[in-house]
N, C-alpha and C. Protein backbone atom coordinates (compact mmCIF):
# COMPACT_ATOMS: atom_id res chain seq x y z
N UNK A 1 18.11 -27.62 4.86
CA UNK A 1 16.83 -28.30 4.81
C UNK A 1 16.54 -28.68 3.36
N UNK A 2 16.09 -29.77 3.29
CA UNK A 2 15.93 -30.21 1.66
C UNK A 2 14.49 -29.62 1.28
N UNK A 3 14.05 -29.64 0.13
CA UNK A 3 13.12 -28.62 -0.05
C UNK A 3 12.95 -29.07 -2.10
N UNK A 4 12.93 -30.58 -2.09
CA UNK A 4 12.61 -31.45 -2.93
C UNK A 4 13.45 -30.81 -4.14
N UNK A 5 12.70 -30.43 -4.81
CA UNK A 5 13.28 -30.10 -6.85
C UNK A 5 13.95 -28.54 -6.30
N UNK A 6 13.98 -27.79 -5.07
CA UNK A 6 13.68 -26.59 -4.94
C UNK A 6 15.14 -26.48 -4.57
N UNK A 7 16.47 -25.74 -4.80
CA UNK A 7 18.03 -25.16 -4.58
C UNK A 7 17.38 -24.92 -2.97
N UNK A 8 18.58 -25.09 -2.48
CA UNK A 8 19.10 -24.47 -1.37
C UNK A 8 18.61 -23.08 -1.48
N UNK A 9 18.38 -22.48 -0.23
CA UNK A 9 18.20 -20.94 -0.19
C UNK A 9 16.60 -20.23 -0.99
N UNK A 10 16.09 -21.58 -1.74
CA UNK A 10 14.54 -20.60 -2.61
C UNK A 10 13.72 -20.48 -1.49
N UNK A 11 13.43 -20.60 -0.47
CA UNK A 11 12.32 -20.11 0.28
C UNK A 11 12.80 -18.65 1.08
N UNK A 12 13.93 -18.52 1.13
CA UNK A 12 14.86 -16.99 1.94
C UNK A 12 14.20 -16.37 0.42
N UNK A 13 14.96 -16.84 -1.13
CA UNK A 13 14.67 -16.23 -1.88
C UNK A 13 13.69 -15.45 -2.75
N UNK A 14 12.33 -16.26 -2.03
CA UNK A 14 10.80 -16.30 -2.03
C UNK A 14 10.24 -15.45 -1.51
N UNK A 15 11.01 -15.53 0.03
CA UNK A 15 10.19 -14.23 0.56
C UNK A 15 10.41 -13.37 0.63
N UNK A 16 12.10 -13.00 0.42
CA UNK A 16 12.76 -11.39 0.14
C UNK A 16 11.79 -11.06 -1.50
N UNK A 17 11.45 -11.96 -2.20
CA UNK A 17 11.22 -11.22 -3.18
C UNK A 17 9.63 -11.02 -3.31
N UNK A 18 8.48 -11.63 -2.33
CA UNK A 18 7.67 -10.63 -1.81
C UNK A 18 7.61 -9.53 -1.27
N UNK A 19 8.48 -9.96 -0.64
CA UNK A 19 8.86 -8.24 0.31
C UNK A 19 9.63 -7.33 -0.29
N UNK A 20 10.21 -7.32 -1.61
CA UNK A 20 10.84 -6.19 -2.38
C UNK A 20 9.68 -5.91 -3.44
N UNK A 21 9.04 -6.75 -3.65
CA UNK A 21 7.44 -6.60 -4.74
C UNK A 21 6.25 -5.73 -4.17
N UNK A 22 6.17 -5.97 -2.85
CA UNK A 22 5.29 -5.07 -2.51
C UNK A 22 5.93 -3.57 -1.65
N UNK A 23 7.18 -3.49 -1.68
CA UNK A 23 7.94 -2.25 -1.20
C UNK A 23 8.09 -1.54 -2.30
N UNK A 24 8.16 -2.58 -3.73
CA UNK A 24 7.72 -1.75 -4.74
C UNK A 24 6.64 -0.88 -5.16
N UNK A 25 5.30 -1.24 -4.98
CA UNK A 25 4.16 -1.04 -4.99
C UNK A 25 3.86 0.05 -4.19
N UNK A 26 4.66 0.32 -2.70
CA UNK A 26 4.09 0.78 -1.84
C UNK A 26 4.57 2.04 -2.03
N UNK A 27 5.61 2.26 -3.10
CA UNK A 27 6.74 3.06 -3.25
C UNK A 27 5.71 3.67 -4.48
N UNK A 28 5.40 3.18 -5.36
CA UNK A 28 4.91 3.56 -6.66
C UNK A 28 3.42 4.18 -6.17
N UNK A 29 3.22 4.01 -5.11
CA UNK A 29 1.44 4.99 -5.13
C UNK A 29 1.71 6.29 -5.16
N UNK A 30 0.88 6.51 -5.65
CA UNK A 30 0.45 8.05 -5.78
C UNK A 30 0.27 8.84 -4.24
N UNK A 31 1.38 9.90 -4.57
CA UNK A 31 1.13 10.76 -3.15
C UNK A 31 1.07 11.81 -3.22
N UNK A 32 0.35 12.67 -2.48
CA UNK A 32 0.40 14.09 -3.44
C UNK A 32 1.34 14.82 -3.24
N UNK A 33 1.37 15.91 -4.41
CA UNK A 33 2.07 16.56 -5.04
C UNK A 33 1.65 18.35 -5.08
N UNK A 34 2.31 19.07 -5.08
CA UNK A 34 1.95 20.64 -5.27
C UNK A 34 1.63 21.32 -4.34
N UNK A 35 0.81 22.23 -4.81
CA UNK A 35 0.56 23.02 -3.13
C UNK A 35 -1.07 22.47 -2.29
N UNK A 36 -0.73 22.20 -1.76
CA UNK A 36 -2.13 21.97 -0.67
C UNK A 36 -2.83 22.99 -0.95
N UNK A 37 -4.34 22.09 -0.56
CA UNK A 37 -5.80 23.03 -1.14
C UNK A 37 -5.88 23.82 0.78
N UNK A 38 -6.50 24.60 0.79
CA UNK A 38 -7.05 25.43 2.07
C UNK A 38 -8.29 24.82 2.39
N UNK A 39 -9.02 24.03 1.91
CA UNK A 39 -9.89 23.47 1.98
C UNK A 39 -10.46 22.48 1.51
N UNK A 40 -11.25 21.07 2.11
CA UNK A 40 -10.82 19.96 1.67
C UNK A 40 -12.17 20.15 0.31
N UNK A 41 -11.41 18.80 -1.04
CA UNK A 41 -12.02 18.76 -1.62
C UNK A 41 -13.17 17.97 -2.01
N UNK A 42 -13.36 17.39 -1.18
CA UNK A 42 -14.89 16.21 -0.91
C UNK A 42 -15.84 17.02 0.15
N UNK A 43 -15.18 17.94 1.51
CA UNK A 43 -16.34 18.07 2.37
C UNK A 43 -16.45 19.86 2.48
N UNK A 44 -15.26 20.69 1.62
CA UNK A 44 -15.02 21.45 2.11
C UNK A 44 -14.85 22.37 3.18
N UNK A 45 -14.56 21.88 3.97
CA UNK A 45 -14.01 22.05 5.64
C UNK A 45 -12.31 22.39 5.56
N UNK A 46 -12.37 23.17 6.46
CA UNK A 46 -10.71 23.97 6.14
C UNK A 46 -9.93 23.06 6.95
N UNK A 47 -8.91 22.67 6.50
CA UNK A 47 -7.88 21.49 6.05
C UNK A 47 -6.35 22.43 7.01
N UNK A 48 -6.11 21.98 8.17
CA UNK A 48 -5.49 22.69 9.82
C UNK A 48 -3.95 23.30 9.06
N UNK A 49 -3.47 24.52 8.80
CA UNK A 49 -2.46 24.67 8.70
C UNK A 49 -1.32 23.73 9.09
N UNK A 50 -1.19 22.95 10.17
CA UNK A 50 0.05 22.03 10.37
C UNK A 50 -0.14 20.48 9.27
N UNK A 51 -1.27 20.26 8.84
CA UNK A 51 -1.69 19.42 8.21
C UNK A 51 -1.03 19.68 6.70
N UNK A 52 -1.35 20.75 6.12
CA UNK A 52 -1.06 21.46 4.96
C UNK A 52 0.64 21.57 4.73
N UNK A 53 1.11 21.56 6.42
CA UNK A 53 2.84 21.70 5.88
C UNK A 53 3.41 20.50 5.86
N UNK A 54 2.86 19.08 6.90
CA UNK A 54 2.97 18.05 6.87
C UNK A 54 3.15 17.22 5.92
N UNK A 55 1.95 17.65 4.59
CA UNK A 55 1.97 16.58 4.01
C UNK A 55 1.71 17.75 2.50
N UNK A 56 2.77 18.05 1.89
CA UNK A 56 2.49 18.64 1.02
C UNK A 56 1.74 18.15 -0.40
N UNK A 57 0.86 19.17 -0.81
CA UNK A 57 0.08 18.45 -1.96
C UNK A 57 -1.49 18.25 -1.35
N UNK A 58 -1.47 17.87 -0.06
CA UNK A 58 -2.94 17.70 0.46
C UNK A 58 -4.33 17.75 0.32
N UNK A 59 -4.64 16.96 -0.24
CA UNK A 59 -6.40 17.58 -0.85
C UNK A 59 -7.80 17.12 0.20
N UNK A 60 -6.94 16.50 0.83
CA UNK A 60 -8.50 15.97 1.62
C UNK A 60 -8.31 16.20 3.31
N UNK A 61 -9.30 16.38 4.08
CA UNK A 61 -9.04 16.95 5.91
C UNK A 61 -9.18 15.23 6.05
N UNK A 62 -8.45 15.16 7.48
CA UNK A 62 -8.48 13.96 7.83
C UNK A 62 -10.01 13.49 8.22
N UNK A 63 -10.84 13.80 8.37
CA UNK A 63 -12.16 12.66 8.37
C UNK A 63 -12.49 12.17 7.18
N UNK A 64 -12.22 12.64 6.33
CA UNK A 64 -12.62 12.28 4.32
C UNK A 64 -11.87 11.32 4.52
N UNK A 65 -10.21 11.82 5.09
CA UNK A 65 -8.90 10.88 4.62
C UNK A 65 -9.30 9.12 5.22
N UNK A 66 -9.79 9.43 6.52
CA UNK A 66 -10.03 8.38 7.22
C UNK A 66 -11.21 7.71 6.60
N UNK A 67 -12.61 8.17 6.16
CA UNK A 67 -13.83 7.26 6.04
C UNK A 67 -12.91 6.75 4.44
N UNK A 68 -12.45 7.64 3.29
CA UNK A 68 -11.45 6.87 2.48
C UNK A 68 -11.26 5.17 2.64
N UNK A 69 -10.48 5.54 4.08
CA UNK A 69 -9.67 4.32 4.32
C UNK A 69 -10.51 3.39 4.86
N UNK A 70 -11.49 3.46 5.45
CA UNK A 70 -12.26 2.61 6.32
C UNK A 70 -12.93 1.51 4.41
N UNK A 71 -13.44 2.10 3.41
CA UNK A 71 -13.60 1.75 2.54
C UNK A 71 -12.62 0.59 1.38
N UNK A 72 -11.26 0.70 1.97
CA UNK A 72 -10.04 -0.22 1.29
C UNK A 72 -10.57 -1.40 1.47
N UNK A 73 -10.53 -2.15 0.45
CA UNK A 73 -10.04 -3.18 0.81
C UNK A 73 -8.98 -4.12 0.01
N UNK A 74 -8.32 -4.85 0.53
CA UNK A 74 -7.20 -5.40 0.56
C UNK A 74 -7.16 -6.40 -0.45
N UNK A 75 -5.86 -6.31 -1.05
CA UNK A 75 -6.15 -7.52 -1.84
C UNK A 75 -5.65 -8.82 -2.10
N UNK A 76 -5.80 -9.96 -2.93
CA UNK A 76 -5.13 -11.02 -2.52
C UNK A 76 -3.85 -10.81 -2.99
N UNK A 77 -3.55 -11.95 -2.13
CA UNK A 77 -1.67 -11.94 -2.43
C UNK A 77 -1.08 -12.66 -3.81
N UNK A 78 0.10 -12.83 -4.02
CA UNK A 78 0.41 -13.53 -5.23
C UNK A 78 0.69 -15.05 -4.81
N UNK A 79 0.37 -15.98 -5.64
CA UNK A 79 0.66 -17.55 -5.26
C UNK A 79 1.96 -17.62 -6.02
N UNK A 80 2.90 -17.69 -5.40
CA UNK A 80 4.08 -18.02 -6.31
C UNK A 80 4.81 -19.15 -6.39
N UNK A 81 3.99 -20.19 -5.30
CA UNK A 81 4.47 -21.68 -5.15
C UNK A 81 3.59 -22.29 -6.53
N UNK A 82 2.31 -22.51 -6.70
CA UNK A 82 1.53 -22.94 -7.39
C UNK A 82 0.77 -23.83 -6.73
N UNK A 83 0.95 -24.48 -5.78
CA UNK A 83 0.43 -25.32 -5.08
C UNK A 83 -0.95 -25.11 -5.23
N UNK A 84 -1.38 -26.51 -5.56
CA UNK A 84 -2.91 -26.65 -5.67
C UNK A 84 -3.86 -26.33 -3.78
N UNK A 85 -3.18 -26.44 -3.16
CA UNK A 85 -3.89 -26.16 -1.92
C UNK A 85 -3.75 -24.67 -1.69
N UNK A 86 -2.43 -23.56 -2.16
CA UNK A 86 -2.95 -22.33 -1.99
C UNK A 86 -3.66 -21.93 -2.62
N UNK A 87 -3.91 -22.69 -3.90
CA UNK A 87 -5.05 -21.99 -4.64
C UNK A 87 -6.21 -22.38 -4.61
N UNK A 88 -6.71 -23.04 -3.44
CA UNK A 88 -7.93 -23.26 -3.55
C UNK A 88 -8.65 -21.96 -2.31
N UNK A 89 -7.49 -22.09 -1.58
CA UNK A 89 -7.71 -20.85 -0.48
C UNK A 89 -8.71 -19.75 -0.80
């Protein structure tokens, strides 16, 4: 497929290298580490023994973990074409 000023193969090459950029990222967060607390540290509510072996390092019981998450939000992506129409998006 021709693909103007653009080599053969840059759009395969485009999107493997989103998808190794953010496998990077996803790789580099912070996860915990050490020994799990017995009790969480935002509601203090005791944090379920199978939870504690699961996920070592553990600081928070899963309802903290969850309202946490309900709070994310997401962010934009990278424009790596330049195109004046993705960036008006």
């Amino acid at each position: 497929m021709a693909g103007g000023w653009a080599k053969d193969g840059a759009v395969s090459e485009q999107i493997e290298a989103s998808i190794n950029d953010e496998l990077a990222r996803l790789k580099a967060r912070r996860t915990p580490v050490g020994e799990s607390l017995t009790h969480c540290a935002e509601c203090d509510e005791p944090i379920p023994e199978a939870r504690r072996q699961a996920i070592p390092g553990v600081k928070l019981c899963v309802n903290c973990v969850a309202e946490r998450d309900k709070q994310f939000k997401a962010r934009g992506g990278i424009n790596r074409r330049g195109s004046k129409d993705s960036q008006l998006k």
